[in-house]
C-alpha atoms as a PDB file:
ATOM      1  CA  UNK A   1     -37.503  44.091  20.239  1.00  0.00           C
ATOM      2  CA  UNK A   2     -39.914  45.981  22.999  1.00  0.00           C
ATOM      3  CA  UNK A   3     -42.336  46.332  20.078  1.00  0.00           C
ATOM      4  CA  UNK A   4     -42.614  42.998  19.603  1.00  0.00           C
ATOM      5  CA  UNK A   5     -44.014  41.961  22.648  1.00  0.00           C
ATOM      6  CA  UNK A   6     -48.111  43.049  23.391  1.00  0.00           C
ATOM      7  CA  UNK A   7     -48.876  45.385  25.855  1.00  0.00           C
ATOM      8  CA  UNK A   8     -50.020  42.640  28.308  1.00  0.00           C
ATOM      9  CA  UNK A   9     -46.845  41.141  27.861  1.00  0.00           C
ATOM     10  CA  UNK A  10     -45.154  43.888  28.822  1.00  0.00           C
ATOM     11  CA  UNK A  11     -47.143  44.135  32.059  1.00  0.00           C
ATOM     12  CA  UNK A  12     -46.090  40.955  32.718  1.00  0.00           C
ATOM     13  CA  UNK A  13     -42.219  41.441  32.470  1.00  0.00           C
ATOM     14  CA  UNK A  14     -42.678  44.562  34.215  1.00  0.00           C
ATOM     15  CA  UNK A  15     -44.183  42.654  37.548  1.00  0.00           C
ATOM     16  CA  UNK A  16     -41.902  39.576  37.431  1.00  0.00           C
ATOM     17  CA  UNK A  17     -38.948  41.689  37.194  1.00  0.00           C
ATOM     18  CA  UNK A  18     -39.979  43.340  40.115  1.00  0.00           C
ATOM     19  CA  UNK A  19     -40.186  40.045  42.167  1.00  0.00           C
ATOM     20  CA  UNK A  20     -43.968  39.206  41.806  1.00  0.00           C
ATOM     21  CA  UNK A  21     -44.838  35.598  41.414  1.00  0.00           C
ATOM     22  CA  UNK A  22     -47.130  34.458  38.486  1.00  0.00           C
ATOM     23  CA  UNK A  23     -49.853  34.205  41.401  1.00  0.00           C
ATOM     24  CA  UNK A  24     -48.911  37.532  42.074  1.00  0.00           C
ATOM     25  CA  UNK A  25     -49.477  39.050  38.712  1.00  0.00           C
ATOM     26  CA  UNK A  26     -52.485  36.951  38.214  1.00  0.00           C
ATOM     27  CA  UNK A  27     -54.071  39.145  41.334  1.00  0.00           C
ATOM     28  CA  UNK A  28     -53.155  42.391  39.992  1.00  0.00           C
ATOM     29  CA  UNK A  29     -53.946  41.882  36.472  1.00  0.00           C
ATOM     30  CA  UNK A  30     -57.131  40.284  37.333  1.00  0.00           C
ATOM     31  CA  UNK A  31     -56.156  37.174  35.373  1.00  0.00           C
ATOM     32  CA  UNK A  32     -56.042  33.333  35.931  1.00  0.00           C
ATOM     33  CA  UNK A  33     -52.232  32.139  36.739  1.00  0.00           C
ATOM     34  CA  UNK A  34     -52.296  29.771  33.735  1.00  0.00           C
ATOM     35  CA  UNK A  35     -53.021  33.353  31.428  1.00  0.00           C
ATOM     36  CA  UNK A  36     -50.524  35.126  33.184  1.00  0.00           C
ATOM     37  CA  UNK A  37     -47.821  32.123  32.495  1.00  0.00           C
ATOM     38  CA  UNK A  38     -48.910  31.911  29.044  1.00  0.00           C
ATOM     39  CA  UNK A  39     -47.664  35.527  28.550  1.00  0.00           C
ATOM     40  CA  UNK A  40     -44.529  34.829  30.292  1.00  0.00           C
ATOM     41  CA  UNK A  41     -43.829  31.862  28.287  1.00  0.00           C
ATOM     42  CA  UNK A  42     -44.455  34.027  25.280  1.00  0.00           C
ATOM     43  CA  UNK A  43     -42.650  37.466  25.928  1.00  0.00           C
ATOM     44  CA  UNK A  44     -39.931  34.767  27.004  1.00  0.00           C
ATOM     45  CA  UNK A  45     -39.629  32.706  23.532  1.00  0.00           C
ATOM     46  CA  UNK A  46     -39.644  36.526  22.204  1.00  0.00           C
ATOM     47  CA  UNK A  47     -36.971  37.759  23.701  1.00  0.00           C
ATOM     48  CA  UNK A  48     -35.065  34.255  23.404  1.00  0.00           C
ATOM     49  CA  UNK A  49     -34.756  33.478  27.021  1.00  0.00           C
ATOM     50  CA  UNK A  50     -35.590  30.852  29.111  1.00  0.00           C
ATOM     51  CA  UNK A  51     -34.597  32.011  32.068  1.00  0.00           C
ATOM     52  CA  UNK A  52     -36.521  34.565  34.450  1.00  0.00           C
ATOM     53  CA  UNK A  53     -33.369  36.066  35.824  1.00  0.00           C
ATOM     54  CA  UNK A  54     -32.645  36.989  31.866  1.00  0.00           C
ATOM     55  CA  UNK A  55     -35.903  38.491  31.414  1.00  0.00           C
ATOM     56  CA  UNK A  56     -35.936  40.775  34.350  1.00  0.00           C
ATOM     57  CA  UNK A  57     -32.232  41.660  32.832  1.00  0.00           C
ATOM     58  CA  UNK A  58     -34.560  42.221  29.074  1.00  0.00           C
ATOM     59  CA  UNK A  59     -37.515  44.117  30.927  1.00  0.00           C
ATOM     60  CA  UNK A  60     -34.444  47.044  32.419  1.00  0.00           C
ATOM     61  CA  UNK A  61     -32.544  46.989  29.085  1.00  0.00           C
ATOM     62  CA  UNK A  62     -35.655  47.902  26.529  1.00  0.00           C
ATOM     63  CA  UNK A  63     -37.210  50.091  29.357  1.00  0.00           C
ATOM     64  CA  UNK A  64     -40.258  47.882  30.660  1.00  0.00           C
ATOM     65  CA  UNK A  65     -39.339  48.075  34.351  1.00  0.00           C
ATOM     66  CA  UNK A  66     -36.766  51.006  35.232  1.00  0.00           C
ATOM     67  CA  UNK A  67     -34.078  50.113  37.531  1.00  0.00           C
ATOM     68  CA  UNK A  68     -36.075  53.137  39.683  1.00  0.00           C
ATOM     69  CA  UNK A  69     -39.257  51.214  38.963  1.00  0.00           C
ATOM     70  CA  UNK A  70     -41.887  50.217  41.933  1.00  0.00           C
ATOM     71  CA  UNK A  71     -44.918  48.764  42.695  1.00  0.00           C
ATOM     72  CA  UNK A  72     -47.721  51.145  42.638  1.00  0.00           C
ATOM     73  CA  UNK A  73     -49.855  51.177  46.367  1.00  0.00           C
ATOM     74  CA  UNK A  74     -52.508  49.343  43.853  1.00  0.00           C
ATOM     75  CA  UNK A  75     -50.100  46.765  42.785  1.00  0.00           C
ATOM     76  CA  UNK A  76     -49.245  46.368  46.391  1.00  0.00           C
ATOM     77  CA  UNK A  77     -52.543  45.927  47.728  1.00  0.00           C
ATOM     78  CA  UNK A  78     -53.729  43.894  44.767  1.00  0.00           C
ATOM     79  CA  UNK A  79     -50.791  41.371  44.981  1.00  0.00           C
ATOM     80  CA  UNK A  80     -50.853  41.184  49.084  1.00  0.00           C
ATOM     81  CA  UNK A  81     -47.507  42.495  49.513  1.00  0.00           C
ATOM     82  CA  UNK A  82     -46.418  44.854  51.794  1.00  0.00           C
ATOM     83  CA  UNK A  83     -42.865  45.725  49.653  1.00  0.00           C
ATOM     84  CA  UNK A  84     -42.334  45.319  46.251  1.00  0.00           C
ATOM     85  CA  UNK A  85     -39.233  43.350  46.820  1.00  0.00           C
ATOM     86  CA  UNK A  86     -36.764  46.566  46.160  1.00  0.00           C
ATOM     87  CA  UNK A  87     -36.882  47.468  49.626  1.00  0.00           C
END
């Protein structure tokens, strides 16, 4: 099911399921927020959820975001955050 979603997609799991808003992942990615919640909404009707909470449980089952997984000191800087919501 991974291979179903595009590799911007997957970056876009991968930060919301580790606590970024869409605003958030707009900054790193360098995208607008409406972009960035276009690719939610469509890695989300891929993966048959409707529900955030179920996606970050999708993006740790097919191996987007590691249960180990971070923020990168770019991701950090480029979202404003000072933790990446693990801590």
């Amino acid at each position: 099911m991974a291979k179903e979603l595009t590799p911007r997609q997957k970056q876009v799991v991968r930060l919301l399921s580790l606590g970024c808003s869409v605003r958030e992942v707009a900054r790193i990615l360098k995208l607008s927020p409406s972009t960035v919640d276009n690719h939610k909404s469509a890695a989300m009707a891929r993966l048959g959820t409707d529900k955030v909470a179920l996606l970050t449980r999708w993006a740790i089952k097919l191996r987007i975001s590691p249960l180990n997984d971070k923020l990168t000191k770019e991701e950090k800087r480029l979202s404003g955050r000072k933790n990446d919501g693990w801590n």
